[in-house]
Protein backbone atom coordinates (compact mmCIF):
# COMPACT_ATOMS: atom_id res chain seq x y z
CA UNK A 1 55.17 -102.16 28.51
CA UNK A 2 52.97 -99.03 28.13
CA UNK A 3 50.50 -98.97 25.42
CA UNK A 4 51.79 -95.94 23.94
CA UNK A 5 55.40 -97.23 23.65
CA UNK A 6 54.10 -100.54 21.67
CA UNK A 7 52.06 -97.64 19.43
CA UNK A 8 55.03 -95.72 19.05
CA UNK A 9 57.23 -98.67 18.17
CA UNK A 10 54.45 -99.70 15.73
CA UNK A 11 53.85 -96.77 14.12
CA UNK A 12 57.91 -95.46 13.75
CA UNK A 13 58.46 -98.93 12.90
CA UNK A 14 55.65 -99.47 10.05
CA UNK A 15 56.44 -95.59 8.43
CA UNK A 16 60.45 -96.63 8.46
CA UNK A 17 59.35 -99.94 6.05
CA UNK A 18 57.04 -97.76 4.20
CA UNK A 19 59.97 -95.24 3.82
CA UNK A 20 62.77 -97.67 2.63
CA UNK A 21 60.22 -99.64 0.32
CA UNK A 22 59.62 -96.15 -1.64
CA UNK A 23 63.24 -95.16 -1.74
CA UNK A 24 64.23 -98.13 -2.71
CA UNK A 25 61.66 -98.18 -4.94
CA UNK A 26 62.49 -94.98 -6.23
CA UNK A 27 66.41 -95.78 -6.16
CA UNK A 28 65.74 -99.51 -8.55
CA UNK A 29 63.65 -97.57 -10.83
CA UNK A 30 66.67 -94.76 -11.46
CA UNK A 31 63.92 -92.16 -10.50
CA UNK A 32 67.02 -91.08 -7.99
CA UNK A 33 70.44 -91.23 -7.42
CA UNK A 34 70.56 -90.73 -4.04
CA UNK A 35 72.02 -93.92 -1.99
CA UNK A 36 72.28 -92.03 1.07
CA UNK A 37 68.84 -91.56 1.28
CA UNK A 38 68.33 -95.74 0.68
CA UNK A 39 71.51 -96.17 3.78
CA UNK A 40 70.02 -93.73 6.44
CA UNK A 41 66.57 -95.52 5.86
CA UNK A 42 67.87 -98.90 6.52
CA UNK A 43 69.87 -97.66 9.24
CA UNK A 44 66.75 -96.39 10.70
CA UNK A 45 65.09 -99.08 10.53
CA UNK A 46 67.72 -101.74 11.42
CA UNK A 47 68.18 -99.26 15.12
CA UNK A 48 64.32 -99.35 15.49
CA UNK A 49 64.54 -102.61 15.20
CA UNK A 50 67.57 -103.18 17.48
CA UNK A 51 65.55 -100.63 20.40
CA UNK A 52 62.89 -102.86 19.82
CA UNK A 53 64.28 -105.72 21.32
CA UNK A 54 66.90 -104.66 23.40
CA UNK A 55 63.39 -102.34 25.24
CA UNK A 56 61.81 -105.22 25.51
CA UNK A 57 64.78 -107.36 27.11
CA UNK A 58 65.21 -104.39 29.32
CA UNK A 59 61.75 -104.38 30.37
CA UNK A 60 61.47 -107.28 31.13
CA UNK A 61 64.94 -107.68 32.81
CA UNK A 62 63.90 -104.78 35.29
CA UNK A 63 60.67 -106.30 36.06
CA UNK A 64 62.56 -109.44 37.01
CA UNK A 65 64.96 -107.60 39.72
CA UNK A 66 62.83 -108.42 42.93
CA UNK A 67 64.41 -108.63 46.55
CA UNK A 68 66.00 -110.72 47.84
CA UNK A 69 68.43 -111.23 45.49
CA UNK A 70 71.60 -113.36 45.75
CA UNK A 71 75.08 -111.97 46.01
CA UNK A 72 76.17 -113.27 43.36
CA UNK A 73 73.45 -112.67 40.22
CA UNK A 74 75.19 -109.69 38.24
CA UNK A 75 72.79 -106.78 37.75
CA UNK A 76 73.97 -104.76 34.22
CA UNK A 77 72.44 -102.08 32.45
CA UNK A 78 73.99 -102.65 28.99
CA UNK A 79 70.19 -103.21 27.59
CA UNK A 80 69.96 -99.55 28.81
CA UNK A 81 73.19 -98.03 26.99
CA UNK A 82 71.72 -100.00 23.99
CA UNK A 83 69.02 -98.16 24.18
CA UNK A 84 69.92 -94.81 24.96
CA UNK A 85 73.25 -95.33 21.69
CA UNK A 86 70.14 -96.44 19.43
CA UNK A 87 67.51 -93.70 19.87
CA UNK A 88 70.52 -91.53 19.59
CA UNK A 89 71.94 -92.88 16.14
CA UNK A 90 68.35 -92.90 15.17
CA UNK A 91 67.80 -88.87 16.32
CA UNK A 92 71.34 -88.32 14.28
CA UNK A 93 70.08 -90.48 11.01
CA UNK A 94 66.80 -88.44 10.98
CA UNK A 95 68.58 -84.98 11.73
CA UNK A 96 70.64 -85.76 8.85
CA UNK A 97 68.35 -86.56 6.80
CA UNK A 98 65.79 -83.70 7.42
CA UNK A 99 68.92 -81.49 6.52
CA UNK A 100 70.08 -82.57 3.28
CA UNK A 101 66.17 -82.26 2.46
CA UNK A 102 66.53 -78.49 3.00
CA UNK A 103 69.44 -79.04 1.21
CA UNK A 104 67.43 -80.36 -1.49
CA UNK A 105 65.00 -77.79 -1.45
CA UNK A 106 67.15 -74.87 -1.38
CA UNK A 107 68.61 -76.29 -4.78
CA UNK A 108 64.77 -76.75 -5.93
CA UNK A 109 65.71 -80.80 -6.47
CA UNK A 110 63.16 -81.84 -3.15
CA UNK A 111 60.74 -84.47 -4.42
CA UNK A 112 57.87 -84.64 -1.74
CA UNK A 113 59.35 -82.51 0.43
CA UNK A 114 56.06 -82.17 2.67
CA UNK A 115 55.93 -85.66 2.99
CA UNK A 116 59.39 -86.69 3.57
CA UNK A 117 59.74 -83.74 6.06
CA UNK A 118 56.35 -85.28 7.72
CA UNK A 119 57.13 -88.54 7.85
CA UNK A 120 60.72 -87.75 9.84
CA UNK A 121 58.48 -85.79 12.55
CA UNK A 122 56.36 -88.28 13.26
CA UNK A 123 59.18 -90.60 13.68
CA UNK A 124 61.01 -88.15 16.15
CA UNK A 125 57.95 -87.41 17.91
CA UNK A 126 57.49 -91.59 18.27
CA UNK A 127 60.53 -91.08 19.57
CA UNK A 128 59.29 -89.23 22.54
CA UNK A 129 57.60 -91.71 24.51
CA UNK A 130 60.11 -94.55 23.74
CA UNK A 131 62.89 -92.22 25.59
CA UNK A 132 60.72 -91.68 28.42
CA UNK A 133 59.55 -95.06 29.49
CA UNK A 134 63.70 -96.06 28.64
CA UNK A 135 64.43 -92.92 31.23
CA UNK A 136 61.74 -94.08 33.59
CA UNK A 137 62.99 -97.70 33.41
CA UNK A 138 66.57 -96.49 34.07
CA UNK A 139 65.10 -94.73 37.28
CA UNK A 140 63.40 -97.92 38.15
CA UNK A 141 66.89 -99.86 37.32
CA UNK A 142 68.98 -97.20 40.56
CA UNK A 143 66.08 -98.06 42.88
CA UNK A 144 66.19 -101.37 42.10
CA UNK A 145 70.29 -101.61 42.35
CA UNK A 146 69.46 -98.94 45.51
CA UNK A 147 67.50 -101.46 47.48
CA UNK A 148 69.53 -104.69 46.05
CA UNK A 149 72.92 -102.45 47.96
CA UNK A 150 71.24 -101.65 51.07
CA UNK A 151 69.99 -105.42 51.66
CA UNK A 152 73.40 -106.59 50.77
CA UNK A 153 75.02 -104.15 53.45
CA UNK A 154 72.35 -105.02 56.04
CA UNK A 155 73.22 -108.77 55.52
């Protein structure tokens, strides 16, 4: 896997720990009210997680699909929908989230705002490269299932 995927993962993954340990934090100590805030957290964090591994599985199930293959070994791309439904719930979560924070704000009850607002970038913008090897890997997946069709046909 590409170095700046395992960054990405590291870095989205460390912040959304950071993130949950303050709101929670913050939630124990009655500082706030919000649960929502504590949910989307460990939603986002349970989906990184999730991507995590299924990325990895489907990395290294693509790098396993090598010709000549036999009839009868099943080639599936549900690592790939797992994937692609994950970085999606995780885009919605942090959407969410960045909106009930101007939400917040516009009521002048935004605690950190900067930071909060910060810290949900940089997990989008992790984001980024994640979606693009998972893209590329897809690619890599319909050449793979291309060439596994055409030896099939020749056969």
């Amino acid at each position: 896997m590409d170095s700046l995927v395992i960054v990405s993962f590291a870095v989205s993954i460390l912040l959304a720990v950071y993130e949950l340990s303050g709101v929670l934090k913050a939630r124990l100590s009655g500082r706030t009210k919000n649960t929502g805030r504590v949910i989307a957290r460990f939603f986002i964090l349970v989906m990184l997680m999730v991507l995590l591994g299924e990325s990895v599985h489907w990395y290294a199930y693509i790098s396993a699909i090598e010709l000549p293959l036999a009839e009868d070994i099943r080639i599936r791309n549900t690592p790939f929908l797992i994937c692609i439904l994950g970085l999606t719930t995780i885009i919605i979560f942090i959407f969410v989230e960045m909106w009930t924070l101007f939400a917040e704000k516009k009521k002048g009850i935004a605690v950190n705002f900067a930071y909060r607002l910060i810290s949900a970038a940089i997990i989008l913008l992790c984001l980024i490269p994640i979606l693009r090897k998972t893209v590329t890997m897809w690619d890599t997946y319909n050449e793979k299932l291309l060439q596994q069709y055409e030896y099939i046909k020749k056969r």
